[in-house]
N, C-alpha and C. Protein backbone atom coordinates (compact mmCIF):
# COMPACT_ATOMS: atom_id res chain seq x y z
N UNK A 1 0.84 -1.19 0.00
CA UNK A 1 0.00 0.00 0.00
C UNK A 1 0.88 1.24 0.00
N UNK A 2 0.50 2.02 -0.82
CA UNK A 2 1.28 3.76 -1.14
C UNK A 2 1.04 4.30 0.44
N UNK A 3 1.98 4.84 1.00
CA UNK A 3 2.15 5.71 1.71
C UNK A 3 1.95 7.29 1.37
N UNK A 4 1.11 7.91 2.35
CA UNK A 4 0.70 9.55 2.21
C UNK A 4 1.79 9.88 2.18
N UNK A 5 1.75 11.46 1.26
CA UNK A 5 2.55 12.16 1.29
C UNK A 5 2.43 12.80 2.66
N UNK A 6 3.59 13.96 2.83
CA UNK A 6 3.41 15.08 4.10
C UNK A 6 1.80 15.90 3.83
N UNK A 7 1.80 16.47 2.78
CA UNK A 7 1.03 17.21 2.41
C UNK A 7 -0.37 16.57 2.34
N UNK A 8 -0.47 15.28 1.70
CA UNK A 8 -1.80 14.56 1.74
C UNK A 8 -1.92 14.13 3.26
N UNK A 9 -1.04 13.98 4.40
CA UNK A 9 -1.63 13.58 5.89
C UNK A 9 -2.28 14.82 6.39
N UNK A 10 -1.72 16.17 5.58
CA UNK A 10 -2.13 17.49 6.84
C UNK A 10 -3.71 17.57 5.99
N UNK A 11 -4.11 17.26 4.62
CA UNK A 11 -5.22 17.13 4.17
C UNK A 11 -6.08 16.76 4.53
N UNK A 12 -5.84 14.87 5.28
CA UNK A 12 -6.70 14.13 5.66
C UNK A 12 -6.84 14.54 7.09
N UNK A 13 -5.80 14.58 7.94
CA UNK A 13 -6.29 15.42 9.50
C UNK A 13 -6.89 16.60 9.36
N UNK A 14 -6.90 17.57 8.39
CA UNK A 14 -7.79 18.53 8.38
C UNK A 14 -9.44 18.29 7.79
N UNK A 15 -9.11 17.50 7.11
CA UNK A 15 -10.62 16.90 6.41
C UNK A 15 -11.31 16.17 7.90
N UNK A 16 -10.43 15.83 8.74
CA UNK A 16 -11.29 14.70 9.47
C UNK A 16 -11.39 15.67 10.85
N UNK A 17 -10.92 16.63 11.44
CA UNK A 17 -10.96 17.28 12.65
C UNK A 17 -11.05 18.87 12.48
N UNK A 18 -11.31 19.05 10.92
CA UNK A 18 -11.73 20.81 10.91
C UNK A 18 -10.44 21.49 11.08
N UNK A 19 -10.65 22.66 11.12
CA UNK A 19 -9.89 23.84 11.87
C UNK A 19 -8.26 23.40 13.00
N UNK A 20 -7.43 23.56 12.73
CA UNK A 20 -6.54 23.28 13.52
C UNK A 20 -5.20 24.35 14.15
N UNK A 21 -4.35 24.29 14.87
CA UNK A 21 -3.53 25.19 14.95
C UNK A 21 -2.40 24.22 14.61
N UNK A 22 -1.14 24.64 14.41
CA UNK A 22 -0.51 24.23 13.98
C UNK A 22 0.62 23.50 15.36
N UNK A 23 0.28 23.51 16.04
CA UNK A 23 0.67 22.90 17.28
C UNK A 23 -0.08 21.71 17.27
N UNK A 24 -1.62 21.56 17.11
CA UNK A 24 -2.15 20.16 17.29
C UNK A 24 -2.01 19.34 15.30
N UNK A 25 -1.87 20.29 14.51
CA UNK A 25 -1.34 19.45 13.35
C UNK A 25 0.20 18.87 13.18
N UNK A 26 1.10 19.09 14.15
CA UNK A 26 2.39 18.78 14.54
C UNK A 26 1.77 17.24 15.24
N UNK A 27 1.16 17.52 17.00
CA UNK A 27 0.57 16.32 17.39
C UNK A 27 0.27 15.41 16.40
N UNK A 28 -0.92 15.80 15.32
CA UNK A 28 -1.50 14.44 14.47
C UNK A 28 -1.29 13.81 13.56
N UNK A 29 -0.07 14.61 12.77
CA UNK A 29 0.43 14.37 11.70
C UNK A 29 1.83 13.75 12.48
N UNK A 30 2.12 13.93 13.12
CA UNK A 30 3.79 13.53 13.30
C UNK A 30 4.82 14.14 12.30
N UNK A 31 4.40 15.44 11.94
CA UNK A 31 5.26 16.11 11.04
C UNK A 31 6.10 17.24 11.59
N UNK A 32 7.34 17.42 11.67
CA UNK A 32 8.14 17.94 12.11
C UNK A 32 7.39 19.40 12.16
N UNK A 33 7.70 20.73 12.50
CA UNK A 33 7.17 22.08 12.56
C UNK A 33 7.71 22.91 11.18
N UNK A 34 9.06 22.67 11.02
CA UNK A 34 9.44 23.60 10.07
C UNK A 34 8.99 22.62 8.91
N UNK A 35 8.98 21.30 8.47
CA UNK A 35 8.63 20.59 7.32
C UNK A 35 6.71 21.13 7.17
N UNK A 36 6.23 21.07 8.51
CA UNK A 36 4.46 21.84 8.48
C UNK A 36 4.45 23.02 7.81
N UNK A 37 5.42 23.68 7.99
CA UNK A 37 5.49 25.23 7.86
C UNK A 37 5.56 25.60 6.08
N UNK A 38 6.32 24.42 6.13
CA UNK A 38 6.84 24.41 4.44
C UNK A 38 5.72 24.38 3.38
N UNK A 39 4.60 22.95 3.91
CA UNK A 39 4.00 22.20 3.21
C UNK A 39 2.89 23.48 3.19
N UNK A 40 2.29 24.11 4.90
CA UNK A 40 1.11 24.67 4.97
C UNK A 40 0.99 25.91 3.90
N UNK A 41 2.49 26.49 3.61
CA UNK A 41 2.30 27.29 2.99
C UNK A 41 2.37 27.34 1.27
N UNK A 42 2.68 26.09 0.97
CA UNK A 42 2.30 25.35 -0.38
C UNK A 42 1.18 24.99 -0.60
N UNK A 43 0.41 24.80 0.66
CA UNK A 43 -1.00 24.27 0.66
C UNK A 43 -1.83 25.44 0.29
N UNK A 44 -1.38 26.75 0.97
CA UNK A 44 -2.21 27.71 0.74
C UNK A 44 -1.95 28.45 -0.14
N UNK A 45 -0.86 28.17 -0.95
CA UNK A 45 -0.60 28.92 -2.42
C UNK A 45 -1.41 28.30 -3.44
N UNK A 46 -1.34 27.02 -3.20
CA UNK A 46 -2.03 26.05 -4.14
C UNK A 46 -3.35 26.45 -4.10
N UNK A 47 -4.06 26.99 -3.03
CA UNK A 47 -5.55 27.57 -2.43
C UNK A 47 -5.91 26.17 -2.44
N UNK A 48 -6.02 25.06 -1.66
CA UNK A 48 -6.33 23.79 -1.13
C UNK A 48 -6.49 24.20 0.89
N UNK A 49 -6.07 25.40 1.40
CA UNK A 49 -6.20 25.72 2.50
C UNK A 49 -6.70 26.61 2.70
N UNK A 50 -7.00 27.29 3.85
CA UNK A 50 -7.08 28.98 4.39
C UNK A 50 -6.26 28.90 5.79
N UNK A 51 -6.13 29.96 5.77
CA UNK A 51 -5.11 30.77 7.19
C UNK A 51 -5.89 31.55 7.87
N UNK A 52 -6.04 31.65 8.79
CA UNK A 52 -6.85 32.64 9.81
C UNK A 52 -6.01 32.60 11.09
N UNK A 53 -6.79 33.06 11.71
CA UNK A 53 -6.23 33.58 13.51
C UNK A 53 -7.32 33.45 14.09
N UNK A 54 -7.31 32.48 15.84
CA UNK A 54 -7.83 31.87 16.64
C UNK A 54 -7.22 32.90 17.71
N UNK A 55 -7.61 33.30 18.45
CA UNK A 55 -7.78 34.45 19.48
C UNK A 55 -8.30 34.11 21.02
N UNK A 56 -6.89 33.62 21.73
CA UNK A 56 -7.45 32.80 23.35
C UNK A 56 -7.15 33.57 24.40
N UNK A 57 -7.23 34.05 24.53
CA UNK A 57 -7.14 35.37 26.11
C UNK A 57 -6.33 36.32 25.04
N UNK A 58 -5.07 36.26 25.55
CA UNK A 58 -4.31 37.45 25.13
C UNK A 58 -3.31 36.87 23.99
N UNK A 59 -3.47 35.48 24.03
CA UNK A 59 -2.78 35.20 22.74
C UNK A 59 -3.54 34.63 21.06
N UNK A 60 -2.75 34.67 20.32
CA UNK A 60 -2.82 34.45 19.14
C UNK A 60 -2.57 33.21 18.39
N UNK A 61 -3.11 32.54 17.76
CA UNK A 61 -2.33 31.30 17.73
C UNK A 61 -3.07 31.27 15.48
N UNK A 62 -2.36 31.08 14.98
CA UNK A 62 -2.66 30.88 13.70
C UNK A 62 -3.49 29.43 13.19
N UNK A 63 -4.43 29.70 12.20
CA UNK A 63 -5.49 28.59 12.46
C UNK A 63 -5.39 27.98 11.15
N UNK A 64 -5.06 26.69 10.58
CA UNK A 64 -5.51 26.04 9.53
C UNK A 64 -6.59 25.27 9.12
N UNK A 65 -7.51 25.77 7.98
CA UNK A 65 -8.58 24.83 7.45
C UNK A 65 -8.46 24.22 5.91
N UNK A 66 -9.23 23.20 5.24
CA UNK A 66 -9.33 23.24 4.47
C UNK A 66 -10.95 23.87 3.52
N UNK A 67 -10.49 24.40 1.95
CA UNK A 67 -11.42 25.31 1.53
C UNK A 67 -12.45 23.86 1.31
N UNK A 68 -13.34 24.65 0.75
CA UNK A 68 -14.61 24.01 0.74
C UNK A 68 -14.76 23.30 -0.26
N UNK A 69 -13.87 23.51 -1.86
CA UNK A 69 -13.91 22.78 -2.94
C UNK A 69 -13.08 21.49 -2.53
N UNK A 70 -11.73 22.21 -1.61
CA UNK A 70 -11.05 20.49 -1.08
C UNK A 70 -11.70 19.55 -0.79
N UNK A 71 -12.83 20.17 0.00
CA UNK A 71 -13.62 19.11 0.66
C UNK A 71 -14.53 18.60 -0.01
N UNK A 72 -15.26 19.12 -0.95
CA UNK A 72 -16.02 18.38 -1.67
C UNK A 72 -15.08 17.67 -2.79
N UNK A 73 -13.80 17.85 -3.25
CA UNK A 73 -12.85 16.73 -3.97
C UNK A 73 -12.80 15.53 -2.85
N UNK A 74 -12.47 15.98 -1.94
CA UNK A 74 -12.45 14.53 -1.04
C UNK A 74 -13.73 13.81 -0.56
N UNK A 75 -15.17 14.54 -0.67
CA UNK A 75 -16.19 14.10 -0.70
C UNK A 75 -16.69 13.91 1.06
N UNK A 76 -16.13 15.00 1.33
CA UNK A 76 -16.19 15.39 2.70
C UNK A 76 -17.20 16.34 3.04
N UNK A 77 -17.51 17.07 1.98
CA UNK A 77 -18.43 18.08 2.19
C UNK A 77 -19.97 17.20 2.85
């Protein structure tokens, strides 16, 4: 069986748990931070993602989703 790419695991944990920060997509993916950093922002050039900001007392924490056409390619919608 083919093994996921980096980029197709942060797909499928985002398809399957929504919205994430990039601290708990480190947790689920088992993908290093700077290799996340690499991919997330290939992800969102490609427009297969969005970027936002999650706002918890006084801090900031940057938020990853996938767009809505991803999800209906993966049949997630």
């Amino acid at each position: 069986m083919k093994s996921l790419t980096q980029k197709q695991k942060i797909l499928v944990v985002l398809a399957k748990r929504g919205s994430l920060t990039l601290e708990e997509l480190e947790r689920y993916t088992k993908i290093s931070r700077n290799s996340l950093l690499k991919n997330l922002t290939e992800l969102a050039a490609e427009g297969k993602i969005s970027r936002g900001w999650l706002h918890i007392g006084d801090k900031k924490y940057r938020k990853y989703s996938l767009k809505v056409l991803v999800l209906r390619e993966l049949g997630v919608d």
